[in-house]
N, C-alpha and C. Protein backbone atom coordinates (compact mmCIF):
# COMPACT_ATOMS: atom_id res chain seq x y z
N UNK A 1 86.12 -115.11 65.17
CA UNK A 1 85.50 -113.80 65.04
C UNK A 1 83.97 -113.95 65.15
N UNK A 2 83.33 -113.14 66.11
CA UNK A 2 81.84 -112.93 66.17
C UNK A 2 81.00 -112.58 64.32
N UNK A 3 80.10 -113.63 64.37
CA UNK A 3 79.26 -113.23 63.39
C UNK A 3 78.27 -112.05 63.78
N UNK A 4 77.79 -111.69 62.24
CA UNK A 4 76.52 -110.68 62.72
C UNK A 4 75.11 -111.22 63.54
N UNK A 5 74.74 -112.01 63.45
CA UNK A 5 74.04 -112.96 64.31
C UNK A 5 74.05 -112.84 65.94
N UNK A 6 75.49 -112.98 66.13
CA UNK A 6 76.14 -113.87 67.41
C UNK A 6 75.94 -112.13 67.83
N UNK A 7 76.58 -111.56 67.32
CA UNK A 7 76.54 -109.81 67.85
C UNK A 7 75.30 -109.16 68.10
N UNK A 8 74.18 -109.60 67.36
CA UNK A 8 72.96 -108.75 67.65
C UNK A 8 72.53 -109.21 68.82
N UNK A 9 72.61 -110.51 68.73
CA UNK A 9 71.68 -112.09 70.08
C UNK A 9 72.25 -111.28 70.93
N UNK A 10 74.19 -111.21 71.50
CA UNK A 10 74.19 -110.45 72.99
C UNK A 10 73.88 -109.23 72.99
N UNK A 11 74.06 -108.38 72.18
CA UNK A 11 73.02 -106.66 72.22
C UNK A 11 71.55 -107.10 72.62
N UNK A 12 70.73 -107.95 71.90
CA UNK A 12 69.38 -108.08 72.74
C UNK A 12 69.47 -108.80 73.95
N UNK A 13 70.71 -109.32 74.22
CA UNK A 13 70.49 -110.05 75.51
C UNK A 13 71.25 -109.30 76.25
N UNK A 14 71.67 -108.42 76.43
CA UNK A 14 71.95 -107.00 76.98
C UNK A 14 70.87 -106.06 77.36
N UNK A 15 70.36 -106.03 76.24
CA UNK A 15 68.88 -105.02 76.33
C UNK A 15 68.11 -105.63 77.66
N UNK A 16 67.89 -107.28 77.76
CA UNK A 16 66.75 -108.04 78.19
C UNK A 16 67.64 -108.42 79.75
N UNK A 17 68.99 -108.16 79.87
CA UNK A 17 69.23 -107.87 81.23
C UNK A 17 69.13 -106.53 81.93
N UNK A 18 69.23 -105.59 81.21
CA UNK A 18 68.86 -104.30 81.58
C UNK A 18 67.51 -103.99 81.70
N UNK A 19 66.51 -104.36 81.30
CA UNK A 19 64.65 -104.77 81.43
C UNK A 19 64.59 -105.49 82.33
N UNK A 20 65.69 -106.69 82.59
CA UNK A 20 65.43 -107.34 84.12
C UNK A 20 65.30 -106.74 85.29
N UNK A 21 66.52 -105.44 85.37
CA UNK A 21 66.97 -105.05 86.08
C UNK A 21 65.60 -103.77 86.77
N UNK A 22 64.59 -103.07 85.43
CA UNK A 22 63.71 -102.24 85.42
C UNK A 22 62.78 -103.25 86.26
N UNK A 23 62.69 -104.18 85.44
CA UNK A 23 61.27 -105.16 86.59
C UNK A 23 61.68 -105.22 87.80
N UNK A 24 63.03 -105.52 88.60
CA UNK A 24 63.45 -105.91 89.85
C UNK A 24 63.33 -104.55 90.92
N UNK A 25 63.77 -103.54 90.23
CA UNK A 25 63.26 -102.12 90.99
C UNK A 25 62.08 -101.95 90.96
N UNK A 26 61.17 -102.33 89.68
CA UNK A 26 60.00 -101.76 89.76
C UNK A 26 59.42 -102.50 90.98
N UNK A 27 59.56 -103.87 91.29
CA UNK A 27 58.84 -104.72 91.86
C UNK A 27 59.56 -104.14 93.40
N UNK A 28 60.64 -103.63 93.81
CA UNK A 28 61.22 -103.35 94.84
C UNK A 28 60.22 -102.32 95.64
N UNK A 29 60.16 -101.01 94.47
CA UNK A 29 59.74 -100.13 94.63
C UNK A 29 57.85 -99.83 94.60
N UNK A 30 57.31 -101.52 94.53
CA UNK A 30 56.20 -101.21 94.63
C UNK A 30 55.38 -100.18 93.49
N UNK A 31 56.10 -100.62 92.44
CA UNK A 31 54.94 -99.72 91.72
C UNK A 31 53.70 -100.02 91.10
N UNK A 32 52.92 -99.63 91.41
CA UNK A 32 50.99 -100.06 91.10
C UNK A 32 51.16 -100.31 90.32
N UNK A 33 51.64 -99.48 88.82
CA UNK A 33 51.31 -99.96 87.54
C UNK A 33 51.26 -100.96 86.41
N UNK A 34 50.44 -101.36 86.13
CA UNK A 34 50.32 -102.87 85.38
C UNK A 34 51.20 -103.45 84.10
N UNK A 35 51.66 -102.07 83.96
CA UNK A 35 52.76 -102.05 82.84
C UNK A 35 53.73 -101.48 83.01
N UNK A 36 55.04 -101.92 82.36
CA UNK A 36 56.23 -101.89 83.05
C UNK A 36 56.51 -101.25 81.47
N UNK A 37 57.47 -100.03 81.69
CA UNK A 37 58.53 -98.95 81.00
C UNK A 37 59.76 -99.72 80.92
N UNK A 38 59.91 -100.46 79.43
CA UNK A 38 61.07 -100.90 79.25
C UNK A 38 61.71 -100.44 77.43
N UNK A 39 63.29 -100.80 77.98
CA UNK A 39 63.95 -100.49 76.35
C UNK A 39 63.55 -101.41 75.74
N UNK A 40 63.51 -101.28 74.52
CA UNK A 40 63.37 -102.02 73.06
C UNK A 40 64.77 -103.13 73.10
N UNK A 41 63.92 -104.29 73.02
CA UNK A 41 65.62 -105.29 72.83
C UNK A 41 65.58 -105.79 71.13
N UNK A 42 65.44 -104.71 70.20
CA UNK A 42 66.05 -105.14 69.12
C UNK A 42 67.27 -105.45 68.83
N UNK A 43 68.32 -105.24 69.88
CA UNK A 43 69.93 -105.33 69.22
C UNK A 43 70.25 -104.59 68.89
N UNK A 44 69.72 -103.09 67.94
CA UNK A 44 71.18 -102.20 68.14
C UNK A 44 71.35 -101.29 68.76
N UNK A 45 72.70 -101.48 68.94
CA UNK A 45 73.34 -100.91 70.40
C UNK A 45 72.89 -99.81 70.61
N UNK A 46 72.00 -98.57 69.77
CA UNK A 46 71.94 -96.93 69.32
C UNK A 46 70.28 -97.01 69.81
N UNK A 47 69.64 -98.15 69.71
CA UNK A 47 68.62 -98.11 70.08
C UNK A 47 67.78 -97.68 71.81
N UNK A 48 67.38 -97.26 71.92
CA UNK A 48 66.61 -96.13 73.54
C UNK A 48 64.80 -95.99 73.36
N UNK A 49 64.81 -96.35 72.13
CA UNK A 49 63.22 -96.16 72.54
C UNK A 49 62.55 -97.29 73.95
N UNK A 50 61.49 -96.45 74.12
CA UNK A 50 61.13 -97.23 75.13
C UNK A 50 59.75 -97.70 74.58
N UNK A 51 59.25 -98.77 75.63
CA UNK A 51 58.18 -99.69 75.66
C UNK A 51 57.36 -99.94 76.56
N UNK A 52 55.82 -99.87 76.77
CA UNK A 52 54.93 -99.78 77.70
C UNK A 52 54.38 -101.36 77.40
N UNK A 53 54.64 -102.24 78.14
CA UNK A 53 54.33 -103.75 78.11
C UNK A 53 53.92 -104.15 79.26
N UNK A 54 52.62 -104.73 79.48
CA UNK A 54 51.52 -105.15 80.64
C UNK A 54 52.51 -106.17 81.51
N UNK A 55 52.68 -106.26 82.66
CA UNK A 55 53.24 -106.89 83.64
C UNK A 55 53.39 -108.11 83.11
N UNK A 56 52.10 -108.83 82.73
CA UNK A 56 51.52 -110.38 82.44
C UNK A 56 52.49 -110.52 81.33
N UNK A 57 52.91 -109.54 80.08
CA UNK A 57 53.28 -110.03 78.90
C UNK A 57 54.73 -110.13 79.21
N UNK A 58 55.07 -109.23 80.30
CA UNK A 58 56.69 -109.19 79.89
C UNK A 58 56.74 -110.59 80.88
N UNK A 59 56.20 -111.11 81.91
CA UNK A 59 56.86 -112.66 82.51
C UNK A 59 56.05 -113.17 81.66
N UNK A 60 55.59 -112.96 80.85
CA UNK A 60 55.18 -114.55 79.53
C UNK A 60 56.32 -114.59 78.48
N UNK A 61 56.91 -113.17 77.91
CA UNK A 61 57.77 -113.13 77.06
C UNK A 61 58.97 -113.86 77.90
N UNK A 62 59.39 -113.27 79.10
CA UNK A 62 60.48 -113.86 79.72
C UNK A 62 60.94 -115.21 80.37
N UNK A 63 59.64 -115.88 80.21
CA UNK A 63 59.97 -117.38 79.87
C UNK A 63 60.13 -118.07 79.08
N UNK A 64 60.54 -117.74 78.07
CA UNK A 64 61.35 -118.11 76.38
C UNK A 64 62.34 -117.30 76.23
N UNK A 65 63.52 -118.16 76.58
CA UNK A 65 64.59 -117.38 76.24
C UNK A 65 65.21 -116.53 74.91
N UNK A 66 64.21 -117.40 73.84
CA UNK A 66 64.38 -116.63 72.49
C UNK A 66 63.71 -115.84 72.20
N UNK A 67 62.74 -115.81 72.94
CA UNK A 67 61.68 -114.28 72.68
C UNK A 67 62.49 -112.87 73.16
N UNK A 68 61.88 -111.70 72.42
CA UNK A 68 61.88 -110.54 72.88
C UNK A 68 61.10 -109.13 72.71
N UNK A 69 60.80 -108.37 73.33
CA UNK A 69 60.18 -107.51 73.16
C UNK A 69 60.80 -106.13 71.85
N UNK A 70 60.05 -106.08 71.27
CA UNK A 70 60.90 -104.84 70.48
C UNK A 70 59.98 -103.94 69.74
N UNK A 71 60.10 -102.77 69.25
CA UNK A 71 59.13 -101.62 68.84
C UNK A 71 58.71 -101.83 67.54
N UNK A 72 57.66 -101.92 66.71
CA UNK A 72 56.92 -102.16 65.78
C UNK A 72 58.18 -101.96 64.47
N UNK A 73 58.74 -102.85 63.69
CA UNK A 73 59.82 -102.35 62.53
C UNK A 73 61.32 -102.42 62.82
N UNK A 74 61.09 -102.48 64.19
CA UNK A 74 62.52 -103.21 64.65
C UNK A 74 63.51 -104.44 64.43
N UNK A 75 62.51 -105.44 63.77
CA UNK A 75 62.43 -106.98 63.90
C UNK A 75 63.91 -107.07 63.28
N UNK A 76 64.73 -108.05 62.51
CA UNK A 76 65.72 -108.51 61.65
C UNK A 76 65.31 -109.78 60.91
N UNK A 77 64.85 -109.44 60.15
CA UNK A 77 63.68 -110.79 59.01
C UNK A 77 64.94 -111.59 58.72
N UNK A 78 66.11 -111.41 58.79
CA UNK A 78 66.60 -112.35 58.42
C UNK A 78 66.96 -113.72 60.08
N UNK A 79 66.91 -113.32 60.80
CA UNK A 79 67.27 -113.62 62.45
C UNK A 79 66.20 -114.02 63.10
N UNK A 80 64.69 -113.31 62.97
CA UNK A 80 64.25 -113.50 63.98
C UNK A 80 62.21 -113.30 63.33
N UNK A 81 61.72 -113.85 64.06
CA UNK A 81 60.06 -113.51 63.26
C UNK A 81 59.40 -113.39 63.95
N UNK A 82 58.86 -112.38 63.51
CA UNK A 82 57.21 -111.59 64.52
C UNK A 82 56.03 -112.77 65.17
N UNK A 83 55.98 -113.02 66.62
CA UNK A 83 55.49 -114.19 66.81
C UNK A 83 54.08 -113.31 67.30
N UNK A 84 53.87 -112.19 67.78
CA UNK A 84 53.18 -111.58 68.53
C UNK A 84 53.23 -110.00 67.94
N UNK A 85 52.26 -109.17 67.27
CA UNK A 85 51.43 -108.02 67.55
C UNK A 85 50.78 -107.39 67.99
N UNK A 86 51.03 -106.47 69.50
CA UNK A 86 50.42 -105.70 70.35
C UNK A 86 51.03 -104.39 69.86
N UNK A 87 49.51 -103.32 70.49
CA UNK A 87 49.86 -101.71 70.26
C UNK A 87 51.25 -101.40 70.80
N UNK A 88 52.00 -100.62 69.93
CA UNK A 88 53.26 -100.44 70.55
C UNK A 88 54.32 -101.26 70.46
N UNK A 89 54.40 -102.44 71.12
CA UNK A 89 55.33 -103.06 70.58
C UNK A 89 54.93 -104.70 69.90
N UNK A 90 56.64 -105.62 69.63
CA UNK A 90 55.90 -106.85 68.93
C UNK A 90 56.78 -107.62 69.75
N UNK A 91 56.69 -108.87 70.06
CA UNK A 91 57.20 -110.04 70.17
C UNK A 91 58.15 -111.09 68.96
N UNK A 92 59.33 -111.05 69.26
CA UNK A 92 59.99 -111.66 68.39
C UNK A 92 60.45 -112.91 68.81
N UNK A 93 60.92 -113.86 67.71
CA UNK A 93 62.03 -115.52 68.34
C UNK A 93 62.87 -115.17 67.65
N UNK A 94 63.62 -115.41 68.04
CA UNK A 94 65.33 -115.57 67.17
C UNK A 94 65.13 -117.26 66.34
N UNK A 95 65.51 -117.01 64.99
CA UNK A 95 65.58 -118.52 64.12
C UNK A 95 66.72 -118.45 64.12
N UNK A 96 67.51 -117.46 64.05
CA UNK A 96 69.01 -117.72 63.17
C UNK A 96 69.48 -118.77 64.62
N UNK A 97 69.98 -120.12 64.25
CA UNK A 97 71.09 -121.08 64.94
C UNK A 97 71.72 -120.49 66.07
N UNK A 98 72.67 -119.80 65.49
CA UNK A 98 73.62 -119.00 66.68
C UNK A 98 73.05 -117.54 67.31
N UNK A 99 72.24 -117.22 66.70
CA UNK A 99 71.29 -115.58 67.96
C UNK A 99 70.44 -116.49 69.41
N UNK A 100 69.97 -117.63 68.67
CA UNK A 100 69.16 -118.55 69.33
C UNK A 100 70.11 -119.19 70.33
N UNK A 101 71.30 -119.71 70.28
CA UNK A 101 71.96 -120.22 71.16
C UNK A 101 72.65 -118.85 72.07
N UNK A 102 72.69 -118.00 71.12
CA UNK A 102 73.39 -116.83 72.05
C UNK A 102 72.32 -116.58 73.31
N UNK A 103 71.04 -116.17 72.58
CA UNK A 103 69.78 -115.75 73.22
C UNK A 103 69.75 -116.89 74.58
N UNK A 104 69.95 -117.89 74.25
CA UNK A 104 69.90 -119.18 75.47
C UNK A 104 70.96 -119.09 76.37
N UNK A 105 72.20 -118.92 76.39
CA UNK A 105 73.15 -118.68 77.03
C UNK A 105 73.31 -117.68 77.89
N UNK A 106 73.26 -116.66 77.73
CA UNK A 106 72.47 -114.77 78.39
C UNK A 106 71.23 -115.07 78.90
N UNK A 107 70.50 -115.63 78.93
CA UNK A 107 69.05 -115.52 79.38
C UNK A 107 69.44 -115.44 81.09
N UNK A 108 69.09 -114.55 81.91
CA UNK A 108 69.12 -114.31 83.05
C UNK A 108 68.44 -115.41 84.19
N UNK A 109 67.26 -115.52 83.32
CA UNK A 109 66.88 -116.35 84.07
C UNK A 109 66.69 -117.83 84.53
N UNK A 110 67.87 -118.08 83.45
CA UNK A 110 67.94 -119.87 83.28
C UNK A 110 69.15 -120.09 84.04
């Protein structure tokens, strides 16, 4: 049986393939803007807010597979810790063992 852990890691690694998918159009579609309109990858599933994150941050976040982008209060203090504070949103790592291996396994781009 999936732990609570193991369940949030693929909800954010759900979120962070669906943000892949926003960068790959955006970049298709040529859009000027320096910041890219993405969902919040806190993990739960109910979550839709969105996120205005500078081009540069989201391929810096997206080369750590345990990082993720998520909206200020979103975090899970028990799972994961605020590595990064920008307006709007924060940068998280997954600590918990198994979010962290989940988070590594889903990562799109590995």
């Amino acid at each position: 049986m999936e732990g609570r852990a193991e369940r949030i890691g693929r909800n954010e690694a759900l979120f962070r393939e669906v943000n892949e998918s926003i960068e790959r159009i955006s970049a298709t579609l040529e859009v000027s803007d320096d910041r890219l309109q993405i969902l919040c990858e806190c993990g739960v599933p109910t979550c839709l807010e969105q996120l205005y994150v500078p081009m540069s941050d989201y391929e810096r976040v997206r080369a750590g597979s345990t990082l993720f982008l998520i909206k200020p209060g979103h975090e899970h203090g028990d799972l994961e810790e605020v590595v990064e504070e920008h307006d709007g949103y924060h940068v998280v790592r997954k600590q918990d063992p198994d979010a962290a291996r989940v988070a590594r396994e889903l990562d799109p781009r590995d």
